[in-house]
C-alpha atoms as a PDB file:
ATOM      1  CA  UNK A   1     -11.329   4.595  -7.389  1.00  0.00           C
ATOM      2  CA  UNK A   2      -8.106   6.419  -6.326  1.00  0.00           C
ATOM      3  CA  UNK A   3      -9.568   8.897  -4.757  1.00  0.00           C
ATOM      4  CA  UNK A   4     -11.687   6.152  -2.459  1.00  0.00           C
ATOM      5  CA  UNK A   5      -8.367   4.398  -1.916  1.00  0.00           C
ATOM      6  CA  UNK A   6      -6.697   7.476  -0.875  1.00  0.00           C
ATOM      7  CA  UNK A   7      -9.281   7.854   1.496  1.00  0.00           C
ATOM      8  CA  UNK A   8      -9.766   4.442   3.324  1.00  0.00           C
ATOM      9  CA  UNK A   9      -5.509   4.466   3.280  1.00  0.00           C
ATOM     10  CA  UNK A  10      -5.438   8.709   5.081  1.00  0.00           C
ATOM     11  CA  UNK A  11      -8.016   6.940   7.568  1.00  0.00           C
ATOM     12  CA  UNK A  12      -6.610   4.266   8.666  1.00  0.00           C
ATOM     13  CA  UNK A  13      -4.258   3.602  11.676  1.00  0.00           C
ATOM     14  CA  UNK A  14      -1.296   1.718   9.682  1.00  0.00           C
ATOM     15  CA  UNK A  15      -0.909   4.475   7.297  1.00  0.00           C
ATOM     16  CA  UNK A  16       0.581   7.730   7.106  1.00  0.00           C
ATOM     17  CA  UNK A  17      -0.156  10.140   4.761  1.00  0.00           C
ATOM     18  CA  UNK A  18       3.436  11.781   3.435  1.00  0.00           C
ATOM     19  CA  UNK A  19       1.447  13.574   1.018  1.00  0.00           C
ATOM     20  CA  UNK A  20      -1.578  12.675  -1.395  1.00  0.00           C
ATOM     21  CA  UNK A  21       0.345  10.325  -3.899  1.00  0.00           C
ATOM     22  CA  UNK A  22       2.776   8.837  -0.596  1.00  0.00           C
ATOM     23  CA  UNK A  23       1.165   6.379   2.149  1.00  0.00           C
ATOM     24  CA  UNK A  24       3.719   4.529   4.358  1.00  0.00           C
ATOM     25  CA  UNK A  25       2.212   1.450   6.234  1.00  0.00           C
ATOM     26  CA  UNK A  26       3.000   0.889   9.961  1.00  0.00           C
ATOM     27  CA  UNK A  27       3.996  -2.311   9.106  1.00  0.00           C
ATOM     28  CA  UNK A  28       6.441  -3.731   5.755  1.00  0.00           C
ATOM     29  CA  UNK A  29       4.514  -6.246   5.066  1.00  0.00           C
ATOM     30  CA  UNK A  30       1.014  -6.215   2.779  1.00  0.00           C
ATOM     31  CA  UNK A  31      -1.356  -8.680   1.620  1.00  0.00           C
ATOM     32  CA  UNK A  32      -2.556  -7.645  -1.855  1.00  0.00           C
ATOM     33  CA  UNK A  33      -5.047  -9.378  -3.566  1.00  0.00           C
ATOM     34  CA  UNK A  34      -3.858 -12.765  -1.571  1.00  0.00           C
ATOM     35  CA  UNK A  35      -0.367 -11.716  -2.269  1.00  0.00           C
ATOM     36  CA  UNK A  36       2.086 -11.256   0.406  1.00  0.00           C
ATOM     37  CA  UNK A  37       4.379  -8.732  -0.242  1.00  0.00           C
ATOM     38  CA  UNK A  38       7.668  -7.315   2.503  1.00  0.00           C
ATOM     39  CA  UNK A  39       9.398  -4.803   3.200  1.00  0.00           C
ATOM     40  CA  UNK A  40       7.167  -2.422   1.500  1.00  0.00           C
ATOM     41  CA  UNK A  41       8.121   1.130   2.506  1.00  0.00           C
ATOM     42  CA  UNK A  42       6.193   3.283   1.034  1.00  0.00           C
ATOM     43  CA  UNK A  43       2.869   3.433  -1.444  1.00  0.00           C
ATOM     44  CA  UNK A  44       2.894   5.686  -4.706  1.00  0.00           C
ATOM     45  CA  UNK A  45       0.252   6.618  -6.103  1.00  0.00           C
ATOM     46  CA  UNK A  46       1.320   6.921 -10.296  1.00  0.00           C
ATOM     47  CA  UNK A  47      -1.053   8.110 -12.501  1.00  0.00           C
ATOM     48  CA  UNK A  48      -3.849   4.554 -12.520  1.00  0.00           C
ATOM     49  CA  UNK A  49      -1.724   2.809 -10.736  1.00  0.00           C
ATOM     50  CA  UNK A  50      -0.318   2.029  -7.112  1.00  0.00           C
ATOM     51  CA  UNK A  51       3.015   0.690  -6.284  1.00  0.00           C
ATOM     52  CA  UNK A  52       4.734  -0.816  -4.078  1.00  0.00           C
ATOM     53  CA  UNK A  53       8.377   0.899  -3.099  1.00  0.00           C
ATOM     54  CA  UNK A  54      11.295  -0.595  -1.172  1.00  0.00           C
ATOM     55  CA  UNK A  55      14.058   2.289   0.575  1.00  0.00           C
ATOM     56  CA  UNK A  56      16.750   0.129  -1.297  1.00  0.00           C
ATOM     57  CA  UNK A  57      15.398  -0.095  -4.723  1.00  0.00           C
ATOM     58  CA  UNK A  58      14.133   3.121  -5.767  1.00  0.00           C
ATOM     59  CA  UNK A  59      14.483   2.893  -9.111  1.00  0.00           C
ATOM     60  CA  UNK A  60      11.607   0.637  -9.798  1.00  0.00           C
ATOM     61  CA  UNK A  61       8.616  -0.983  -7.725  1.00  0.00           C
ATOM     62  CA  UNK A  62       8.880  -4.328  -5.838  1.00  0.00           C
ATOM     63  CA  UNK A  63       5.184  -4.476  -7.561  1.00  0.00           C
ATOM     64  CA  UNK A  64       2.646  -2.455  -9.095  1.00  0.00           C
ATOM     65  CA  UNK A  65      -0.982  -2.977  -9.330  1.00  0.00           C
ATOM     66  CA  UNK A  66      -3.545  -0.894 -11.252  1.00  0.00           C
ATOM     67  CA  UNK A  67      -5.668   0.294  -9.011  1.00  0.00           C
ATOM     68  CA  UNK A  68      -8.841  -0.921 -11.056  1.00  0.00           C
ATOM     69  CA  UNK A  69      -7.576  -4.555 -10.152  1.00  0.00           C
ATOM     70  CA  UNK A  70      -7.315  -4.155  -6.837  1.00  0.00           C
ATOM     71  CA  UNK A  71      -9.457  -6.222  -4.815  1.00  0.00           C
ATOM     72  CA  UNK A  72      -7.828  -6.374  -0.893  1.00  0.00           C
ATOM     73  CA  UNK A  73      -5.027  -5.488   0.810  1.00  0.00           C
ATOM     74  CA  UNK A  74      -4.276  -6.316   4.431  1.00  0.00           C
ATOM     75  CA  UNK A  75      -1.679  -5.192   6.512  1.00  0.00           C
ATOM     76  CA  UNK A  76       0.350  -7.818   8.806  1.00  0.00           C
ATOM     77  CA  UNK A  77       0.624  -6.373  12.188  1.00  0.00           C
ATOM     78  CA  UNK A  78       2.198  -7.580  15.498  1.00  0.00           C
ATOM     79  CA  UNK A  79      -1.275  -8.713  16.566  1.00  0.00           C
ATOM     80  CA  UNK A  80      -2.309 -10.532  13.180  1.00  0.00           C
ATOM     81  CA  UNK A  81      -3.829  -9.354   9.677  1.00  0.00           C
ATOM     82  CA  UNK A  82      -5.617  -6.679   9.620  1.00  0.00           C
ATOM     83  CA  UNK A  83      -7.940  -5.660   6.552  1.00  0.00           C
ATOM     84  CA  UNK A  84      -7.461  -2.648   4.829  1.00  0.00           C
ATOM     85  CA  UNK A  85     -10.014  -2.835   1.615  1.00  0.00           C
END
């Protein structure tokens, strides 16, 4: 399943790739799993998991998901949600 995500995130608009464990959204603010999450920098790939960085807290994740319990994410743009998965 991380490989898929990995994929659908290095093809799509409001991400760049930083390398194949780093994604950085367009946009700070993600809709995961109905959850809205800001000010999300950056996206780590660890191991089964995906999280959730801010530039100001690097020490930990603003939140983590394992990626087997990931259902959607959406990215809020200037011109509305978009989907994402």
């Amino acid at each position: 399943m991380d490989d898929v995500l990995r994929g659908i995130l290095r093809n799509n608009q409001y991400f760049e790739e930083i390398n194949q464990d780093r994604f950085v959204p367009a946009y700070l603010g993600l809709i995961v799993n109905g959850v809205v999450i800001y000010h999300v920098n950056w996206i780590d790939f660890v191991d089964e998991e995906i999280v959730f960085m801010h530039k100001d807290i690097q020490t930990h994740p603003i939140a983590s998901l394992f990626i087997k319990n990931l259902d959607s994410l959406m990215i809020i743009t200037n011109d509305g949600i978009k989907e994402v998965l």
